[in-house]
Protein backbone atom coordinates (compact mmCIF):
# COMPACT_ATOMS: atom_id res chain seq x y z
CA UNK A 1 -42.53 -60.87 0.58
CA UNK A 2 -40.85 -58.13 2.72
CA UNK A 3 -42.29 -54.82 2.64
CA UNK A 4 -39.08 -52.01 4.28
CA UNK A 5 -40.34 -48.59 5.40
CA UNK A 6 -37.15 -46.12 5.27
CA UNK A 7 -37.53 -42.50 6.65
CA UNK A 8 -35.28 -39.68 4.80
CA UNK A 9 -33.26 -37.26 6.94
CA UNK A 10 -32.32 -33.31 7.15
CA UNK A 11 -28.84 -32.50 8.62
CA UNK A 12 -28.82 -29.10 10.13
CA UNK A 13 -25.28 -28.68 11.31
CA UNK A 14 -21.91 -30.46 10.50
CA UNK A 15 -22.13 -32.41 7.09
CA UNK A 16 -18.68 -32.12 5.44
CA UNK A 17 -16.99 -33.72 8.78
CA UNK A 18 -18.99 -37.29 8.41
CA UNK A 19 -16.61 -37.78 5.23
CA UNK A 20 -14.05 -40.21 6.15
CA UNK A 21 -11.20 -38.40 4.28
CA UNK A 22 -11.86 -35.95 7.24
CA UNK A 23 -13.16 -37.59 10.70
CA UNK A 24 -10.41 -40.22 10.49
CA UNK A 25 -8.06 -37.29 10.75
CA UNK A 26 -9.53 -34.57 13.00
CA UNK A 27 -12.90 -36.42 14.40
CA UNK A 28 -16.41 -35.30 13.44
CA UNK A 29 -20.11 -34.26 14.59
CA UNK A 30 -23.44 -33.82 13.08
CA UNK A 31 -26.98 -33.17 13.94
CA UNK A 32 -29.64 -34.89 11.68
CA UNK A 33 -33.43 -35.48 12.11
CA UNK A 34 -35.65 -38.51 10.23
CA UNK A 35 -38.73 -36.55 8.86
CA UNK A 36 -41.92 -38.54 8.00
CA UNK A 37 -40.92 -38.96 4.12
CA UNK A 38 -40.12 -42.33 3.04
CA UNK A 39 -38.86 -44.58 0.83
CA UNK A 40 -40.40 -48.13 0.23
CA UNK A 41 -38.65 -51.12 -1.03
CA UNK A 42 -40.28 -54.68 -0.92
CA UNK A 43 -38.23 -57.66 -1.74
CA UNK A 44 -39.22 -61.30 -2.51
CA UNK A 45 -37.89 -64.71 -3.70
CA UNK A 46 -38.76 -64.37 -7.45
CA UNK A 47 -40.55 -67.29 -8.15
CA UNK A 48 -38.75 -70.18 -10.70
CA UNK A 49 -41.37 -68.99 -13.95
CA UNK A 50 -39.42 -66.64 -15.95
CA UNK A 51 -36.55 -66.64 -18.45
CA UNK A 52 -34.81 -64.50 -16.29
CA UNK A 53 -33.70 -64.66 -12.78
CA UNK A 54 -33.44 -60.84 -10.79
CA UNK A 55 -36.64 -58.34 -11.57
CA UNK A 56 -35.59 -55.02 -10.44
CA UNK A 57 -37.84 -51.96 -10.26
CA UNK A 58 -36.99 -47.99 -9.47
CA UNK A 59 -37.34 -45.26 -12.19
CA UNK A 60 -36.13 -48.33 -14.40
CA UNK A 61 -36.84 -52.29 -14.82
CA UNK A 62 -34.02 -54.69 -15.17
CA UNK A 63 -34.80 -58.09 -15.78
CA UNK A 64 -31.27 -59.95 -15.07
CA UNK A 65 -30.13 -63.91 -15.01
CA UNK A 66 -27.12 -62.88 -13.04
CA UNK A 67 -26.35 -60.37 -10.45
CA UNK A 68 -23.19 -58.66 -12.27
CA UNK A 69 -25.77 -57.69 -14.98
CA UNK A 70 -27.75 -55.75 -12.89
CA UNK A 71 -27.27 -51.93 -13.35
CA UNK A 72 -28.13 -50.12 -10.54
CA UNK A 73 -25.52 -50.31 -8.02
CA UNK A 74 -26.37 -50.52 -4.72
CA UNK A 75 -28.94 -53.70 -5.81
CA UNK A 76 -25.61 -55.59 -7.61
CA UNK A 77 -23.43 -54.57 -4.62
CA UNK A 78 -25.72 -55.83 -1.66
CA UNK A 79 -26.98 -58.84 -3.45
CA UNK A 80 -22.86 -59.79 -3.66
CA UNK A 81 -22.31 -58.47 -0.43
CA UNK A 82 -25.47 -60.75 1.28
CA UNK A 83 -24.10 -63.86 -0.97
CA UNK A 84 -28.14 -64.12 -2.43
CA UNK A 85 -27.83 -67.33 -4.89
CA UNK A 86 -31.97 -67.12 -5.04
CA UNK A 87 -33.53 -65.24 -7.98
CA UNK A 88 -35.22 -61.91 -6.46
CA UNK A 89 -38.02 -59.10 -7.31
CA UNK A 90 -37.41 -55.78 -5.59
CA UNK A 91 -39.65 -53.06 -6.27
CA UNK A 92 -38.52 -49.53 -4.96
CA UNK A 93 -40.86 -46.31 -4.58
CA UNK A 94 -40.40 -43.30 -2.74
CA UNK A 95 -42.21 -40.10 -1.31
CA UNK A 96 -39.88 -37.57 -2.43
CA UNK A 97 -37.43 -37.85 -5.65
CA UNK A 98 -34.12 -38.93 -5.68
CA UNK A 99 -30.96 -37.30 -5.95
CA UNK A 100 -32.51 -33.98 -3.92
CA UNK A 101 -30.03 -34.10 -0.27
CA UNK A 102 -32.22 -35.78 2.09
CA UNK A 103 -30.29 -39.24 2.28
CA UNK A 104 -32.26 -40.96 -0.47
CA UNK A 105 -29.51 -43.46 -2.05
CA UNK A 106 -28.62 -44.24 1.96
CA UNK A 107 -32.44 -44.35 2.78
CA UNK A 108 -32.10 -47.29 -0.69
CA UNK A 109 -29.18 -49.04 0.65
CA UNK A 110 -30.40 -49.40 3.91
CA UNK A 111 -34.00 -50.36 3.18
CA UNK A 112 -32.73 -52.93 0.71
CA UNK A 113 -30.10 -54.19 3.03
CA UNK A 114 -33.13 -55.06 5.98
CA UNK A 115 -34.93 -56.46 3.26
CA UNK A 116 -32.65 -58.74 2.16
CA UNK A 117 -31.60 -59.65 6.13
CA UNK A 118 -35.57 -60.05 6.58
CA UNK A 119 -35.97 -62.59 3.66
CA UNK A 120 -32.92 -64.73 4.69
CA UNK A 121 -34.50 -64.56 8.64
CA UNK A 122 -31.16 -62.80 10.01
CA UNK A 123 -31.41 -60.04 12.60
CA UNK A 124 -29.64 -57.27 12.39
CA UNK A 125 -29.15 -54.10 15.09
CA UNK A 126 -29.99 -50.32 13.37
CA UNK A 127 -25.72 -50.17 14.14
CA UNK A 128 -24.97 -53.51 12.07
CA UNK A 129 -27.90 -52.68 9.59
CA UNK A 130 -26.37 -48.51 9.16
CA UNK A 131 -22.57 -49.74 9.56
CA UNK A 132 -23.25 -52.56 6.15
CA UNK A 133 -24.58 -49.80 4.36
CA UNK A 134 -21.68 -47.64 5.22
CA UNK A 135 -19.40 -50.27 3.90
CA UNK A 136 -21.47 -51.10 0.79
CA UNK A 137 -21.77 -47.65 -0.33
CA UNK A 138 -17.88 -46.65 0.77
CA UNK A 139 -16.05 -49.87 0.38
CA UNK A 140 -17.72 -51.86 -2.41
CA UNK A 141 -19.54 -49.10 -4.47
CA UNK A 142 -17.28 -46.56 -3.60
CA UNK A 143 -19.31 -43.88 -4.28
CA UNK A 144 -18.17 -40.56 -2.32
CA UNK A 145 -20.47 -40.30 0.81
CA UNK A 146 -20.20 -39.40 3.85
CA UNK A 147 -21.33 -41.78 7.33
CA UNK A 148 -24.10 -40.09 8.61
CA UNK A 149 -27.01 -40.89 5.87
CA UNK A 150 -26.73 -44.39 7.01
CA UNK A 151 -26.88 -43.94 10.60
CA UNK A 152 -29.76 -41.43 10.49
CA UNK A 153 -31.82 -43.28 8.13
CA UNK A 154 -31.31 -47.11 10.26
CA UNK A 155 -31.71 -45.25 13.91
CA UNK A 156 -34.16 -42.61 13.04
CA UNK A 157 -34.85 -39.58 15.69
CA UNK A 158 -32.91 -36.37 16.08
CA UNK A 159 -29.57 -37.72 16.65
CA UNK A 160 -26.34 -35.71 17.69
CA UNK A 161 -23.52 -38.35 15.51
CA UNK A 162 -19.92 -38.41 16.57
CA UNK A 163 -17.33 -40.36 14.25
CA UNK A 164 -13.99 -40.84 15.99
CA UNK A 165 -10.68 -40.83 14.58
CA UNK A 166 -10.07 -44.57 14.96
CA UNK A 167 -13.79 -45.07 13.06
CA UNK A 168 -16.07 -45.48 15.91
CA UNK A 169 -19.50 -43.95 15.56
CA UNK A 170 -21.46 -42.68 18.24
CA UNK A 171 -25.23 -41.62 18.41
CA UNK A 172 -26.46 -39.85 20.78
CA UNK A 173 -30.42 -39.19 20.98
CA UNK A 174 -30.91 -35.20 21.56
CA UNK A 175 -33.05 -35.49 24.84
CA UNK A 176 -35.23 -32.55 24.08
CA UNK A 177 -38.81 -32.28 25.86
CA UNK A 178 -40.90 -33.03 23.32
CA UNK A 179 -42.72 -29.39 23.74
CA UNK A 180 -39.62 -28.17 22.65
CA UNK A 181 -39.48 -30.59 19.48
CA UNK A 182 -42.42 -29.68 18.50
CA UNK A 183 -41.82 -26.17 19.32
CA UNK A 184 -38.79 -26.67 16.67
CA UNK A 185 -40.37 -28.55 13.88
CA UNK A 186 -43.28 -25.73 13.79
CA UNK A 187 -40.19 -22.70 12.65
CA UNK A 188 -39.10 -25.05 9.86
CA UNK A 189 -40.03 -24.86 6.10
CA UNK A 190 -39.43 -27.56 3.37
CA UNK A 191 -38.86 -26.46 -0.20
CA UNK A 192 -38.34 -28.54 -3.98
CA UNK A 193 -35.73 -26.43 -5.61
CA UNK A 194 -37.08 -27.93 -8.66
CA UNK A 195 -34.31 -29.47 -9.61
CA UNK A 196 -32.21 -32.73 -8.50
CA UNK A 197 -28.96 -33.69 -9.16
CA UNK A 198 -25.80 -36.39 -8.55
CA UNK A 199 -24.73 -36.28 -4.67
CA UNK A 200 -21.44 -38.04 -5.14
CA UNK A 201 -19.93 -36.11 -7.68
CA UNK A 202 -20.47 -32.80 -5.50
CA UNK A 203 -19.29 -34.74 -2.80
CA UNK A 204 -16.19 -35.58 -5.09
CA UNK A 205 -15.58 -32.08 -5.29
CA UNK A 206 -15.63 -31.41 -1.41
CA UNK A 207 -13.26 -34.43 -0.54
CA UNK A 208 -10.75 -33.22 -2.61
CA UNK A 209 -10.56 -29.75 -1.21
CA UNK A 210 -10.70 -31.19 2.60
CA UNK A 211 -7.05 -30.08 3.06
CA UNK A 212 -7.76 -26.60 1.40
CA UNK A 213 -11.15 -26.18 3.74
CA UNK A 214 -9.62 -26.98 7.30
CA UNK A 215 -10.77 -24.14 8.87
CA UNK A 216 -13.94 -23.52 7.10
CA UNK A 217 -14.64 -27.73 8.19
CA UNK A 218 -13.51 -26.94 11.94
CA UNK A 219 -15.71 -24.20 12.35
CA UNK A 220 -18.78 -25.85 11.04
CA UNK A 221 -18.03 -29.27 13.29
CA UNK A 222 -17.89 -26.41 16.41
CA UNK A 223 -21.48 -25.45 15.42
CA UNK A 224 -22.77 -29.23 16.42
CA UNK A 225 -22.37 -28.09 20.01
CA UNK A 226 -23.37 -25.02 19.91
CA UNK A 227 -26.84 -26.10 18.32
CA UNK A 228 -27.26 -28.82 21.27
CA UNK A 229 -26.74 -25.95 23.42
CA UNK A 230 -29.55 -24.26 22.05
CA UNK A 231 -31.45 -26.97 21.49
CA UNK A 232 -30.74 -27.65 25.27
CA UNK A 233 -31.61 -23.85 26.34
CA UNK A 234 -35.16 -21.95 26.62
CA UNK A 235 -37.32 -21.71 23.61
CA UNK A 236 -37.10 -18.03 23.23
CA UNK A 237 -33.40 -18.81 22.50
CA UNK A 238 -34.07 -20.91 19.31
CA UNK A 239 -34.32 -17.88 17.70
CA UNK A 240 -30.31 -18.65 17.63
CA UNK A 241 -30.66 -21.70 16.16
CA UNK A 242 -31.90 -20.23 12.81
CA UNK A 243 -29.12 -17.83 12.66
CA UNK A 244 -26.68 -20.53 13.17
CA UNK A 245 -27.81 -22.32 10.33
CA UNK A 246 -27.57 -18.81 8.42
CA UNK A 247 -24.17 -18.64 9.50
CA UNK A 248 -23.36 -22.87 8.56
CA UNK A 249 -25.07 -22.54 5.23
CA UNK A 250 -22.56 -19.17 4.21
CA UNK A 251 -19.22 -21.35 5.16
CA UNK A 252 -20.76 -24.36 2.90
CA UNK A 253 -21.66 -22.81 0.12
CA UNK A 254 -17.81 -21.35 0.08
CA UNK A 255 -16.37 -25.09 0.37
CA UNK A 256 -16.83 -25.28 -3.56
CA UNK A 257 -18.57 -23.12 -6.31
CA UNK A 258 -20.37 -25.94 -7.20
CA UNK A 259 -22.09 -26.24 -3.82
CA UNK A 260 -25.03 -23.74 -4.95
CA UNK A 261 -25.64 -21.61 -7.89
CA UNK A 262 -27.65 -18.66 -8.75
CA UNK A 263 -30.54 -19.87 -8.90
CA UNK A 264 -30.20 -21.15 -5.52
CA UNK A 265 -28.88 -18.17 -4.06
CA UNK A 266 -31.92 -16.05 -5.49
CA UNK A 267 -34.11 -18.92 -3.57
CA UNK A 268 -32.78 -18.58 -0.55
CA UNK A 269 -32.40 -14.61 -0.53
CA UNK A 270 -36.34 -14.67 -1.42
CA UNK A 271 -36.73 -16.67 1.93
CA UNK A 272 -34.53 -14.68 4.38
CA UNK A 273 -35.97 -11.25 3.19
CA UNK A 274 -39.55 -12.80 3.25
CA UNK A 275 -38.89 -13.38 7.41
CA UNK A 276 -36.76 -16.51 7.58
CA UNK A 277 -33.86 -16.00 9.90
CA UNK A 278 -32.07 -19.06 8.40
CA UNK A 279 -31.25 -21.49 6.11
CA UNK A 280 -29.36 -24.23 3.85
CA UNK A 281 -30.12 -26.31 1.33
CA UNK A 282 -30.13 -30.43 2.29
CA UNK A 283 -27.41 -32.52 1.44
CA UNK A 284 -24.24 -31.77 -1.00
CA UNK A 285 -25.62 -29.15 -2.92
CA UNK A 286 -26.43 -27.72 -6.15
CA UNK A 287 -29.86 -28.65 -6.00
CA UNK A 288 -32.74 -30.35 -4.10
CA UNK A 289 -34.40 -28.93 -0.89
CA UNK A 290 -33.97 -25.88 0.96
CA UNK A 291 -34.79 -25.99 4.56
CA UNK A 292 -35.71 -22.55 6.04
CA UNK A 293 -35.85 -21.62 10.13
CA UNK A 294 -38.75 -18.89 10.05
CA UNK A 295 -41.34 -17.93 13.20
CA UNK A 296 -44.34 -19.54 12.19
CA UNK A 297 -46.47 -15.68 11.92
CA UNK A 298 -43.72 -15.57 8.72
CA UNK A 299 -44.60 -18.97 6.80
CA UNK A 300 -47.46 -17.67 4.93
CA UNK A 301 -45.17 -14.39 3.32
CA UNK A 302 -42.13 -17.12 2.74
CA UNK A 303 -44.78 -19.44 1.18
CA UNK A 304 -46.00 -16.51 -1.25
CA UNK A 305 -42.75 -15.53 -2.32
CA UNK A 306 -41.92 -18.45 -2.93
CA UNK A 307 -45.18 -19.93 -4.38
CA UNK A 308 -43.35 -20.98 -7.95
CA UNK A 309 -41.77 -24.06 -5.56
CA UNK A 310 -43.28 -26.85 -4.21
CA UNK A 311 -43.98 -26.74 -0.23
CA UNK A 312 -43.64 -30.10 1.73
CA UNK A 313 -44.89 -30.36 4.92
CA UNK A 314 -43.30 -32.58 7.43
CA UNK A 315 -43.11 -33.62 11.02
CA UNK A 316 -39.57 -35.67 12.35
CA UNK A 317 -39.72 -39.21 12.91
CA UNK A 318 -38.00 -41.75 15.17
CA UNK A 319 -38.15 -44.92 13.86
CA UNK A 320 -35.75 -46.08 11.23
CA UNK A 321 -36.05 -48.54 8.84
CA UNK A 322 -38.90 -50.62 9.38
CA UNK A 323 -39.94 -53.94 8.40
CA UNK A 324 -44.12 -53.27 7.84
CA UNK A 325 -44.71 -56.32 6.26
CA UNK A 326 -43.22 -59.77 6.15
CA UNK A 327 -44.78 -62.52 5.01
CA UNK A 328 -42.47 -65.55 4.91
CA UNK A 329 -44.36 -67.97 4.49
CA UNK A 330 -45.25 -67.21 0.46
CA UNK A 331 -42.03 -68.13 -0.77
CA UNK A 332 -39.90 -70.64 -3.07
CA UNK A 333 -37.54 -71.80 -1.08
């Protein structure tokens, strides 16, 4: 058995430019962060006792004798994609729910994906391991996603993520004293909107009004630099941080008027006139978590005001996905 540790991630500047439809064009840039959330998957060789041959466990079980019967995507897609002919038992949990803009079905993909690689005692880099997820999720599911889930959620850290015109990603680590990351983490606040909802078909939405949103996508890839600048300046600067994410989260929401909603605009108003001096909610929209920026003498009025949503607490992380358990020698090879 194979036990996969996979951290979840919160993009502060630059999502909308990690979608192929637009990098491969005009280049793009984000800035992401692992947090200390997880999802778990641990994979085995079913053993040869059943009537059936796959066992597959998330919010559903699926007991399978072939993998084209199984009905969760990304499971049937690796499985084909890795060539298993073995009958396998994955069982999938997770620290925060899916569906909710922090990288989850990525943070899936790639924890199955070392899992598998673990079990058939291959080695994989965090590039190889992020860049098969990439082309499970783009290629063979084709589910509309962008390229930086993937590469957040294999690396870890707080990553600056440029994707080049001819495809080539590169990470860069944000070299940040870690006074100064920690300095950071302590102005942010993690909210549950309460409700979740289907990534790809929001991100559906947004890659077929790239052409229409040009300038609105250029100006929020321009805000990548200016947050490592800030990031890279004193700490009584990161003040501007916040307000740049004000600023980042007003040109999203505009992309499409499915990105938020009313609900989600009342959430966010409560935070900024509680003391936050920024904001966005994670991921594609419409639901999920809002992140706030807020001085930390202003948590406890944001956390009042907002006291009918659940608060998560979090610190960032910077390792990956993780193998934290492998035991290879239980197995029916």
């Amino acid at each position: 058995m194979v036990i996969i540790r996979t951290p979840f991630r919160i993009s502060f500047f630059g999502g909308g430019t990690d979608y192929p439809g637009w990098y491969k064009k005009n280049g793009g840039s984000v800035i992401n962060t692992t947090i200390n959330k997880y999802c778990y998957i641990s994979s085995r060789y079913l053993p040869p006792f059943f009537d059936y041959k796959y066992r597959i466990r998330y919010t559903l079980r699926e007991e399978t004798q072939s993998i084209s019967e199984i009905k969760h995507p990304s499971v049937r897609k690796c499985l084909q994609f890795l060539k298993i002919e073995q009958g396998i038992e994955m069982v999938h949990t997770s620290d925060l729910p899916a569906r909710s803009g922090i990288g989850s079905s990525s943070a899936f993909t790639v924890g199955f994906l070392n899992s598998l690689y673990a079990l058939l005692g291959k080695k994989r880099t965090k590039r190889q391991l992020a860049l098969d997820a990439i082309h499970v999720e783009q290629d063979l599911i084709k589910e509309n996603v962008g390229s930086q889930d993937q590469i957040a959620t294999a690396f870890g850290g707080f990553n600056k993520i440029d994707f080049a015109k001819n495809g080539e990603i590169d990470i860069q680590p944000i070299a940040i004293a870690q006074e100064k990351l920690d300095f950071l983490q302590d102005h942010l606040m993690l909210f549950f909107t309460g409700f979740s909802r289907n990534s790809s078909d929001i991100a559906k939405e947004q890659v077929k009004r790239i052409s229409k949103n040009k300038k609105e996508l250029k100006v929020m890839q321009e805000m990548v630099e200016k947050g490592v600048n800030i990031l890279n300046g004193k700490k009584e600067e990161f003040d501007d941080f916040g307000r740049l994410l004000d600023q980042s989260w007003k040109i999203k929401r505009s992309l499409t008027n499915i990105i938020s909603n009313n609900t989600i605009d009342n959430i966010y108003e409560t935070g900024i006139q509680a003391g936050a001096l920024g904001g966005k909610l994670c991921g594609a929209g419409a639901g999920g978590f809002m992140l706030f920026f807020a001085k930390p003498e202003n948590h406890p009025r944001i956390k009042e005001k907002l006291k009918n949503l659940l608060y998560v607490p979090f610190q960032f992380e910077k390792l990956g996905s993780q193998i934290i358990f492998n035991d290879d020698k239980n197995t029916f090879q």
